[in-house]
Structures are given as structure tokens and as C-alpha cells.
N, C-alpha and C. Protein backbone atom coordinates (compact mmCIF):
# COMPACT_ATOMS: atom_id res chain seq x y z
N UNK A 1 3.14 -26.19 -36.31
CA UNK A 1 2.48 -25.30 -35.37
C UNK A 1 2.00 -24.08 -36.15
N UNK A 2 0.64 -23.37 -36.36
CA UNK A 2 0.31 -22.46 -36.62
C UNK A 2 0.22 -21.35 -36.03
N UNK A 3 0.37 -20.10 -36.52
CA UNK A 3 0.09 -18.89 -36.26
C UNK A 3 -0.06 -18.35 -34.97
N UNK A 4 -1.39 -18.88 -35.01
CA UNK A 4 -2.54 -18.47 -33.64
C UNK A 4 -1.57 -19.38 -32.55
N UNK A 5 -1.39 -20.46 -32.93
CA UNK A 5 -0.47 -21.42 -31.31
C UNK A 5 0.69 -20.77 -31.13
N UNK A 6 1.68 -19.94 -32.15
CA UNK A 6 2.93 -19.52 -31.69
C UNK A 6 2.49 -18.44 -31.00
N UNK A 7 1.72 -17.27 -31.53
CA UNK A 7 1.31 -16.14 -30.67
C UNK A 7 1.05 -16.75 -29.51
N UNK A 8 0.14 -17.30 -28.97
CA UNK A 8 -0.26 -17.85 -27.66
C UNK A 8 0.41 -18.36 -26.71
N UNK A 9 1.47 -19.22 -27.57
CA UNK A 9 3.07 -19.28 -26.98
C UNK A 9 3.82 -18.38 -26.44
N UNK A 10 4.04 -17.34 -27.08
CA UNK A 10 4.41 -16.43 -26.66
C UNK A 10 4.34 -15.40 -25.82
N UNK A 11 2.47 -15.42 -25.96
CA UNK A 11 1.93 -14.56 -24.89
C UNK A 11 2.03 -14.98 -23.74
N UNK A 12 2.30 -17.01 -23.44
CA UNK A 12 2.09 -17.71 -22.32
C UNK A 12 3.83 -17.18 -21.41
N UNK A 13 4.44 -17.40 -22.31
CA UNK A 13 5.99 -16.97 -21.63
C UNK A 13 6.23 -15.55 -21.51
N UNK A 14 5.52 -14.67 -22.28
CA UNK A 14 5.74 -13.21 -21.52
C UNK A 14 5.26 -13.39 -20.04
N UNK A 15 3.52 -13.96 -19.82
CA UNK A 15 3.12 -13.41 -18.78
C UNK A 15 3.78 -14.06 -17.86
N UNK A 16 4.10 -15.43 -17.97
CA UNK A 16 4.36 -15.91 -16.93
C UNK A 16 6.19 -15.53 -16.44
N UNK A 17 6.95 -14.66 -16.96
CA UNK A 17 7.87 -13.60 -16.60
C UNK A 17 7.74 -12.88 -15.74
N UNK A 18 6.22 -11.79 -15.77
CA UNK A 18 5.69 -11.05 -15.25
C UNK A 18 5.80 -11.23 -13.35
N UNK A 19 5.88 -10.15 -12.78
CA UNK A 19 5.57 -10.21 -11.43
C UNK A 19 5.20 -9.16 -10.65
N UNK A 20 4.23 -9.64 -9.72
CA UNK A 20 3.55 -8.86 -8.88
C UNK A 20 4.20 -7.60 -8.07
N UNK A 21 3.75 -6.43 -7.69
CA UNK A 21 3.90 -5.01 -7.27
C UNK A 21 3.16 -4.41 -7.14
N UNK A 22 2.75 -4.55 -5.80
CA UNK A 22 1.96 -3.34 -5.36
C UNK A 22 2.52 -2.55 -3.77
N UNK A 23 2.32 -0.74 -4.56
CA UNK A 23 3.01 -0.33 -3.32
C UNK A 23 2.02 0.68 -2.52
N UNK A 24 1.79 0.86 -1.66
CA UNK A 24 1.10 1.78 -1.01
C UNK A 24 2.06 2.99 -0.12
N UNK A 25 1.51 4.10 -0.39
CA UNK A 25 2.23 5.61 0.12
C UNK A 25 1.38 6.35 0.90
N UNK A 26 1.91 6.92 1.74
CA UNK A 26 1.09 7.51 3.05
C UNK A 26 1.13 8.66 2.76
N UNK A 27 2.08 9.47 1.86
CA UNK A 27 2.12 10.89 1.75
C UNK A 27 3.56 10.92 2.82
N UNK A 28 3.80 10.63 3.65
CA UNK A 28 4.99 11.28 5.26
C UNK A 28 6.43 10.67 4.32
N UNK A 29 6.86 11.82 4.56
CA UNK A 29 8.41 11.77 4.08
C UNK A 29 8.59 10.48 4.48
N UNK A 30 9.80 9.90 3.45
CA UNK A 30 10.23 8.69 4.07
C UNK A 30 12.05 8.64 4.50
N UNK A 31 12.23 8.06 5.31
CA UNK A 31 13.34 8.12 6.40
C UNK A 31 14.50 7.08 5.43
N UNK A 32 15.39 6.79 6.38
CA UNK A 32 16.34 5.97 5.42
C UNK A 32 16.30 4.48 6.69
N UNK A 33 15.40 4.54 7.36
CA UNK A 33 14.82 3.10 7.72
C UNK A 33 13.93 2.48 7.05
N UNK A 34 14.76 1.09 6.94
CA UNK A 34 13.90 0.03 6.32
C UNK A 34 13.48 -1.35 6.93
N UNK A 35 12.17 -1.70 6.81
CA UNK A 35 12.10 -3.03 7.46
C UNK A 35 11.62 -3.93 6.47
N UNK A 36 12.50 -5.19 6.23
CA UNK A 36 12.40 -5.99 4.83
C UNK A 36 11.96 -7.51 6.09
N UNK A 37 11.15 -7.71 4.88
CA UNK A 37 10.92 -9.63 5.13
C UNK A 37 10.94 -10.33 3.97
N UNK A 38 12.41 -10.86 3.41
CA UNK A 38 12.09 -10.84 2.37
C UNK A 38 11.66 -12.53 1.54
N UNK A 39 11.26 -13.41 2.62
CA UNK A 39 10.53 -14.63 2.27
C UNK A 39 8.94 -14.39 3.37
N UNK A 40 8.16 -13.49 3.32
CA UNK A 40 7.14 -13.67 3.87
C UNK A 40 6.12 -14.68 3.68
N UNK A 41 5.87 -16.02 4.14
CA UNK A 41 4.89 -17.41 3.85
C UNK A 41 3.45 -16.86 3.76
N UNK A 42 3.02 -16.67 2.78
CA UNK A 42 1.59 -16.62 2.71
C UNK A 42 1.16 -17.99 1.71
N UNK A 43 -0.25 -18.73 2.23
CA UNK A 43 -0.62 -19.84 1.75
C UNK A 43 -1.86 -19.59 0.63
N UNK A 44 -1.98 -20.64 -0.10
CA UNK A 44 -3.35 -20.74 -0.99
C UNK A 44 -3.71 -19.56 -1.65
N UNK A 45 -2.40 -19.49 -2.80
CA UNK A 45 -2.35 -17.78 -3.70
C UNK A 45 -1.95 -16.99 -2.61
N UNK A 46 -1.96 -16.70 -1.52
CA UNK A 46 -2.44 -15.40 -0.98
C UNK A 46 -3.37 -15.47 -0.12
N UNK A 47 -4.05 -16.38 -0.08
CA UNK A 47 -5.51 -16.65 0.72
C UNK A 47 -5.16 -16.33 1.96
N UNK A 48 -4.56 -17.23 2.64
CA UNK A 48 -3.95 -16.82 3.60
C UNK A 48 -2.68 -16.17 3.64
N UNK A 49 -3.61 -14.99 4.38
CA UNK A 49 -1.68 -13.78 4.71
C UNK A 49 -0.69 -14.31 5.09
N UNK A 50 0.74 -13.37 5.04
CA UNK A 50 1.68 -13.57 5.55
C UNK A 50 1.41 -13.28 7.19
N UNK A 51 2.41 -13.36 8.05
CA UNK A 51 1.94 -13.14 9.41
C UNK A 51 2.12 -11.36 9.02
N UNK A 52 2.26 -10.94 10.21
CA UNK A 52 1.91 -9.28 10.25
C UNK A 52 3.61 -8.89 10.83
N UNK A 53 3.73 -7.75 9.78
CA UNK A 53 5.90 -7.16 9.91
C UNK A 53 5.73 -6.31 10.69
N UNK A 54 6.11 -6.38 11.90
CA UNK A 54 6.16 -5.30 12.94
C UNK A 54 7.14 -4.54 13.58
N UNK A 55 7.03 -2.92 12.66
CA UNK A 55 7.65 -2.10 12.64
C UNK A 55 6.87 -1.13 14.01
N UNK A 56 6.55 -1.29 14.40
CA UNK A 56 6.18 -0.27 15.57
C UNK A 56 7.17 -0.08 16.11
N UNK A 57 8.43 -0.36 16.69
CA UNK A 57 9.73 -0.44 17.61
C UNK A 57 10.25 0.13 16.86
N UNK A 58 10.54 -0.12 15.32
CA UNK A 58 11.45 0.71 14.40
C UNK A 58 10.58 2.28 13.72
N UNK A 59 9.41 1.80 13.19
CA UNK A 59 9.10 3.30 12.56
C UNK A 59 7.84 4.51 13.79
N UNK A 60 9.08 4.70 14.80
CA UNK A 60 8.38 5.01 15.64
C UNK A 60 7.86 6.62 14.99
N UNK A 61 8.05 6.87 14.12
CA UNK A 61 7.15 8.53 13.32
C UNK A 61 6.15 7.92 12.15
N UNK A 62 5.83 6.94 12.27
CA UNK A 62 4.93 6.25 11.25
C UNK A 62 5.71 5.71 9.86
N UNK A 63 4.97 4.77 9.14
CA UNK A 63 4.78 4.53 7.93
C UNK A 63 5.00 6.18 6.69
N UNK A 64 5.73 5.57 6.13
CA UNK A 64 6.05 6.21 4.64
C UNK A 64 5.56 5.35 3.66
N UNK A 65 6.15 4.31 3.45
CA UNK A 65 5.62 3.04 2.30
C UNK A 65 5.73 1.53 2.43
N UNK A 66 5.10 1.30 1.58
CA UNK A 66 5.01 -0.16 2.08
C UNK A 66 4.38 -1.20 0.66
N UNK A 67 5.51 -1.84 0.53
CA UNK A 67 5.81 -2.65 -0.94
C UNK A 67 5.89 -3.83 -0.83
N UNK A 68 4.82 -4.89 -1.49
CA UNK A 68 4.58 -6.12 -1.40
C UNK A 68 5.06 -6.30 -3.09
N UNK A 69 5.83 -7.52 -3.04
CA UNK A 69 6.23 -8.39 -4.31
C UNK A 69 6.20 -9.77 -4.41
N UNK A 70 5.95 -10.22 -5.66
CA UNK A 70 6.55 -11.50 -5.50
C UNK A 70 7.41 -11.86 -7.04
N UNK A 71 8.56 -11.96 -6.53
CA UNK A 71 9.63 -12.13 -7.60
C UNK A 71 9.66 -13.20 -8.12
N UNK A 72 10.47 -13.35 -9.06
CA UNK A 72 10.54 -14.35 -10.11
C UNK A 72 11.02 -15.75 -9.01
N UNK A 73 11.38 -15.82 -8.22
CA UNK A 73 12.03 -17.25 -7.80
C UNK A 73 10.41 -17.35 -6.28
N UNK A 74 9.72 -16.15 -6.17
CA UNK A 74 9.08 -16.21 -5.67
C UNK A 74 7.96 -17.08 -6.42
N UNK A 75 7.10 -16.97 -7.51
CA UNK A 75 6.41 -17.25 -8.39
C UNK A 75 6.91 -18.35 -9.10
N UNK A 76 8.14 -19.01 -8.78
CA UNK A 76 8.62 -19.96 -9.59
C UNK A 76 8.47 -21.29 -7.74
N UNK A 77 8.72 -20.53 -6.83
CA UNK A 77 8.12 -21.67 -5.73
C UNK A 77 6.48 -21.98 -5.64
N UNK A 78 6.09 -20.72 -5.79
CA UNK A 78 4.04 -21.07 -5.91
C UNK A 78 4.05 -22.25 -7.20
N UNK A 79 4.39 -21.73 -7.91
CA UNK A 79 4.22 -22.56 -9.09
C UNK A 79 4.42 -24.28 -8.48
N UNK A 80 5.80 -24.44 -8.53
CA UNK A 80 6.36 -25.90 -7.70
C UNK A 80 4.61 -26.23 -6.66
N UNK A 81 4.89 -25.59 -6.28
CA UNK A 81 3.48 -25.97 -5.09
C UNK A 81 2.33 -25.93 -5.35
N UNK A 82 1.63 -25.55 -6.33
CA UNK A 82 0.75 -25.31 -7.18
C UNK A 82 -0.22 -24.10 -6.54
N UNK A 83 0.66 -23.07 -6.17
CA UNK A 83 0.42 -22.08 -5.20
C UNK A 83 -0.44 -22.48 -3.51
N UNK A 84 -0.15 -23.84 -3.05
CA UNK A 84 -0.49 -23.75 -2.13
C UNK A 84 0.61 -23.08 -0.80
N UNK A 85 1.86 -22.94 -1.43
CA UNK A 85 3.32 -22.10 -0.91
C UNK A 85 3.40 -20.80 -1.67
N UNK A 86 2.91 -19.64 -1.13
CA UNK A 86 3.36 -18.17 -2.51
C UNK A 86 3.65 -17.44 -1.23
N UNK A 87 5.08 -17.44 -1.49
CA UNK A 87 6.12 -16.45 -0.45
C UNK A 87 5.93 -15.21 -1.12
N UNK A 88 5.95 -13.79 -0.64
CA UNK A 88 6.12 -12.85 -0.98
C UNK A 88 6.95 -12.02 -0.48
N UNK A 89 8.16 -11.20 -1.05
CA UNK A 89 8.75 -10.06 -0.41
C UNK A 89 7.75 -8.69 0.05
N UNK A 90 8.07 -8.41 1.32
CA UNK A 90 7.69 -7.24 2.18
C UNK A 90 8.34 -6.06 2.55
N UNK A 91 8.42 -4.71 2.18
CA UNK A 91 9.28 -3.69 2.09
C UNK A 91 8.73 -2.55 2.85
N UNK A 92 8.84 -2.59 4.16
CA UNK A 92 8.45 -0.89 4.75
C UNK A 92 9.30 0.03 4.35
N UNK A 93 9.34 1.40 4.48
CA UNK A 93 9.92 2.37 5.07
C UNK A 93 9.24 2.98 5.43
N UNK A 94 9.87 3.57 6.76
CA UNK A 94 9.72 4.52 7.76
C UNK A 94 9.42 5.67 7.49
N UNK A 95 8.83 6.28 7.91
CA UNK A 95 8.18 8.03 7.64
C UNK A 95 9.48 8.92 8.94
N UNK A 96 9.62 10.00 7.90
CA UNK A 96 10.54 10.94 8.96
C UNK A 96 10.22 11.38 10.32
N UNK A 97 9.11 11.92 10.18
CA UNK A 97 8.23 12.35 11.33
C UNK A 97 7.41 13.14 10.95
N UNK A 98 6.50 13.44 11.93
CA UNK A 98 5.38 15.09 11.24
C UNK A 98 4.53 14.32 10.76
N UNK A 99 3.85 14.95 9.83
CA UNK A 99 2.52 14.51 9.32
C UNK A 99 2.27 14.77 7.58
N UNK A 100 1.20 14.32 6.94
CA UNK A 100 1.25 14.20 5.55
C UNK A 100 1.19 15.60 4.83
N UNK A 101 1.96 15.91 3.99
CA UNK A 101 1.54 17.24 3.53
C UNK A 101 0.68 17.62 2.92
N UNK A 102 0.10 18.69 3.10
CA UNK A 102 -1.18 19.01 2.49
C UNK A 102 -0.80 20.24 1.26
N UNK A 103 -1.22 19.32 0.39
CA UNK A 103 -0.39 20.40 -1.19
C UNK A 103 -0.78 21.54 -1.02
N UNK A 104 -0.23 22.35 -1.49
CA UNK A 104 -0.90 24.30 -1.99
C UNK A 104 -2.12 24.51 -2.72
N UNK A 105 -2.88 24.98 -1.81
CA UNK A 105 -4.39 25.33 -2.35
C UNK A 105 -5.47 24.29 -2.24
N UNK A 106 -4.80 23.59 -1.40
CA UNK A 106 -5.90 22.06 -1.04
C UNK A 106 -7.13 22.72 0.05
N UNK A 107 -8.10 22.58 -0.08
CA UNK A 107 -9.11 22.99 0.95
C UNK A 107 -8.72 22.36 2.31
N UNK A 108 -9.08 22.84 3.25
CA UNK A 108 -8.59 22.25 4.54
C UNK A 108 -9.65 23.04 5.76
N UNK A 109 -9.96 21.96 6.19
CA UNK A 109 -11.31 22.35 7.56
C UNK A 109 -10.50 21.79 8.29
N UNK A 110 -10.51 22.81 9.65
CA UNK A 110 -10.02 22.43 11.00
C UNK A 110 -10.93 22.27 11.83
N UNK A 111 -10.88 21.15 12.65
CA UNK A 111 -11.71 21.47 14.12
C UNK A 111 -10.45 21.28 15.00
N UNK A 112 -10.95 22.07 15.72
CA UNK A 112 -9.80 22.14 17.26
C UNK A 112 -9.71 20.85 17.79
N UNK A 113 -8.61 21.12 18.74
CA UNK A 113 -7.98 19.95 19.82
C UNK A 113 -9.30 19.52 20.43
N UNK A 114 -9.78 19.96 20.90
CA UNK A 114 -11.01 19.93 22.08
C UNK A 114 -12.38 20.25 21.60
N UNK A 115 -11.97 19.34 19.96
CA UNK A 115 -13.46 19.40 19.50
C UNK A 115 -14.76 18.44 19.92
N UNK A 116 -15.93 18.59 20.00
CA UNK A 116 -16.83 17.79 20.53
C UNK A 116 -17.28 16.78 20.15
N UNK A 117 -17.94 15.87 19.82
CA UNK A 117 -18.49 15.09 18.95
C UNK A 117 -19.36 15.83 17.44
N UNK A 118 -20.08 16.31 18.01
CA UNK A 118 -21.09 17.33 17.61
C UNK A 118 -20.10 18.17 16.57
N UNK A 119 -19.52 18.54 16.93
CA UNK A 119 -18.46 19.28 15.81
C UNK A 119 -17.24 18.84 14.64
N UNK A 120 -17.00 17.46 15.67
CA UNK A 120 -15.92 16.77 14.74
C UNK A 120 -16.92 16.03 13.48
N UNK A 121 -17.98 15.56 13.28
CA UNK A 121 -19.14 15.41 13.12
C UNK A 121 -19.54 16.30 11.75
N UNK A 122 -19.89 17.72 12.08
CA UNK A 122 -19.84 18.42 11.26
C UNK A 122 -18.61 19.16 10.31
N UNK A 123 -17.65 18.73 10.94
CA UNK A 123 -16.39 19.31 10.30
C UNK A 123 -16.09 18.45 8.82
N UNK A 124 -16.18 17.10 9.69
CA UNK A 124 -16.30 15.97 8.67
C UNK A 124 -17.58 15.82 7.55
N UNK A 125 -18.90 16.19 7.85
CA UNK A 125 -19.93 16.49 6.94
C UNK A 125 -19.44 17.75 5.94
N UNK A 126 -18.71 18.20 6.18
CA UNK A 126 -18.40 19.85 5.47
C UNK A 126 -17.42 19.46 4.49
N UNK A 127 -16.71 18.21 5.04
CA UNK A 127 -15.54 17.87 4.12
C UNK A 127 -15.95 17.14 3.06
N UNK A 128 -16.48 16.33 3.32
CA UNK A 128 -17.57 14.83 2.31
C UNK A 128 -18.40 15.73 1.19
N UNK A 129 -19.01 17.27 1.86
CA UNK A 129 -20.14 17.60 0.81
C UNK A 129 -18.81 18.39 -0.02
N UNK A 130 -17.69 19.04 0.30
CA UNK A 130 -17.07 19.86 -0.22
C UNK A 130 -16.27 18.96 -1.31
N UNK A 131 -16.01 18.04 -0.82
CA UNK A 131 -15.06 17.04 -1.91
C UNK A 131 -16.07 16.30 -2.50
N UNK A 132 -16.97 16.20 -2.51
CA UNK A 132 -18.23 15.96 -3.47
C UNK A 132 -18.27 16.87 -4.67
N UNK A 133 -19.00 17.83 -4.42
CA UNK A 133 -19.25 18.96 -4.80
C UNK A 133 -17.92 19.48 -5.52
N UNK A 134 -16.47 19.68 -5.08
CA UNK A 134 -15.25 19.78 -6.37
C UNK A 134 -14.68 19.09 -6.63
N UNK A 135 -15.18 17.53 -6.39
CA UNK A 135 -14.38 16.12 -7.03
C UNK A 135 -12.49 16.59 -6.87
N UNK A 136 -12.07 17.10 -5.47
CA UNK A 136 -11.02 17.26 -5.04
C UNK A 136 -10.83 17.02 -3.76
N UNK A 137 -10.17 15.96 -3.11
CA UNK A 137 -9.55 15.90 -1.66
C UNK A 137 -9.75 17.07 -0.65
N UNK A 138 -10.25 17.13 0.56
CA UNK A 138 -10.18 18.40 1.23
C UNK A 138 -10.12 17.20 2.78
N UNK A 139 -8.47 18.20 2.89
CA UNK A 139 -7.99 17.70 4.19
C UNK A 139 -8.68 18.19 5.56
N UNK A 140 -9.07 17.44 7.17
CA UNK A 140 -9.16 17.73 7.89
C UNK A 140 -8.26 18.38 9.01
N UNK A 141 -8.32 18.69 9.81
CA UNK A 141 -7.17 18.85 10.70
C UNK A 141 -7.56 19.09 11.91
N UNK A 142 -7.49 18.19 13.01
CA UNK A 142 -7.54 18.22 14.25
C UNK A 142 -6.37 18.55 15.53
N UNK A 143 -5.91 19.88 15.38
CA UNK A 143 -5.23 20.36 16.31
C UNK A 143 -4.98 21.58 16.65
């Protein structure tokens, strides 16, 4: 076996070690509720989703995070199946309550409770040209 085939060897058994993680964050504190699924059936890679984890009853102050995996015995059943079976683990947590924080010195446009169309409208045009214009986030706030 040469050179170039052992490297390639090698590179073939690192990746296929490797496993998927991706997590998404809302910004809202997160609570010490958790809602796990941790064989979620999604078909064809991924093609088709898992069904939908429904935390509405439990994270009644919203979403904090939410973490999709697929672990090693996960990736070792796609495989067996030739990924027409790729289970994935599903990880909420719960947000404390309240709302996302808005860091120190972040620009921030309000329109009121009882804003109009016409205004929510422009509040939002003010925000798009402003975070344009300093390639920085600028929060809205409606209340």
C-alpha cells in the first residue's frame, strides 16, 4: 500500500467518526426545562423530517435552544440502511421568560403598542437602512 492510499485511509476513518451538530439560540435565557427526542425518524439523509417536538405545553415562555445531532450509533444505523433510516437526536430548552436581550449600545427603534401599519412599516424601513448603513443589528421594539 502506498503513501497517498494510507493517507486516504486515514482521512476515510477520521471522517467517518465525525458527527453532526447543529444548534440554534434565540438569545432568551434558558430555563432548566428540557424536551429531548432522542431517536427522532427522519428518512432519505434527512430528506424527509423528523415529525415536529412539541414543546408548546412545556416551554410555555418560549424557546431558548434547540440542538439537532446525530451520534455515532445514530450514523452507524443510516449507514446499515444506506441512509434511507437517519434517526437524529433532538434537544430543546426552554427560555425563562421575558424577551431577548438587547446588548449595551445596540441601536433600537420603537414603535408603540398601537402602532399603525403605516408606521410599523416605517419603523422597520429605519431599521433595514440603519443596519445597512453600520453593518450592525438594530433591534425593533413594539410595546
Amino acid at each position: 500500500m502506498n503513501r497517498l492510499q494510507k493517507v486516504a485511509l486515514v482521512m476515510a476513518g477520521v471522517s467517518l467518526t465525525a458527527c453532526y451538530h447543529a444548534t440554534i439560540e434565540t438569545g432568551l435565557a434558558p430555563s432548566s426545562t428540557v424536551v429531548e427526542k432522542a431517536w427522532a425518524s427522519s428518512f432519505i439523509n434527512g430528506l424527509v423530517p423528523p415529525s415536529t417536538v412539541e414543546t408548546q405545553s412545556k416551554c410555555t415562555s418560549g424557546v431558548s435552544k434547540v440542538e439537532t445531532k446525530l451520534s455515532f450509533l445514530n450514523l452507524l444505523v443510516a449507514g446499515i440502511t444506506f441512509s434511507i433510516y437517519t434517526p437524529m437526536s433532538i434537544k430543546v430548552t426552554c427560555a425563562q421568560g421575558g424577551r431577548t436581550a438587547v446588548p449595551p449600545g445596540a441601536t433600537e427603534i420603537k414603535a408603540g403598542p398601537n402602532a399603525s401599519g403605516a408606521e410599523l412599516n416605517d419603523a422597520f424601513t429605519r431599521a433595514a437602512l440603519t443596519s445597512w448603513s453600520t453593518g450592525a443589528p438594530v433591534y425593533v421594539e413594539m410595546n
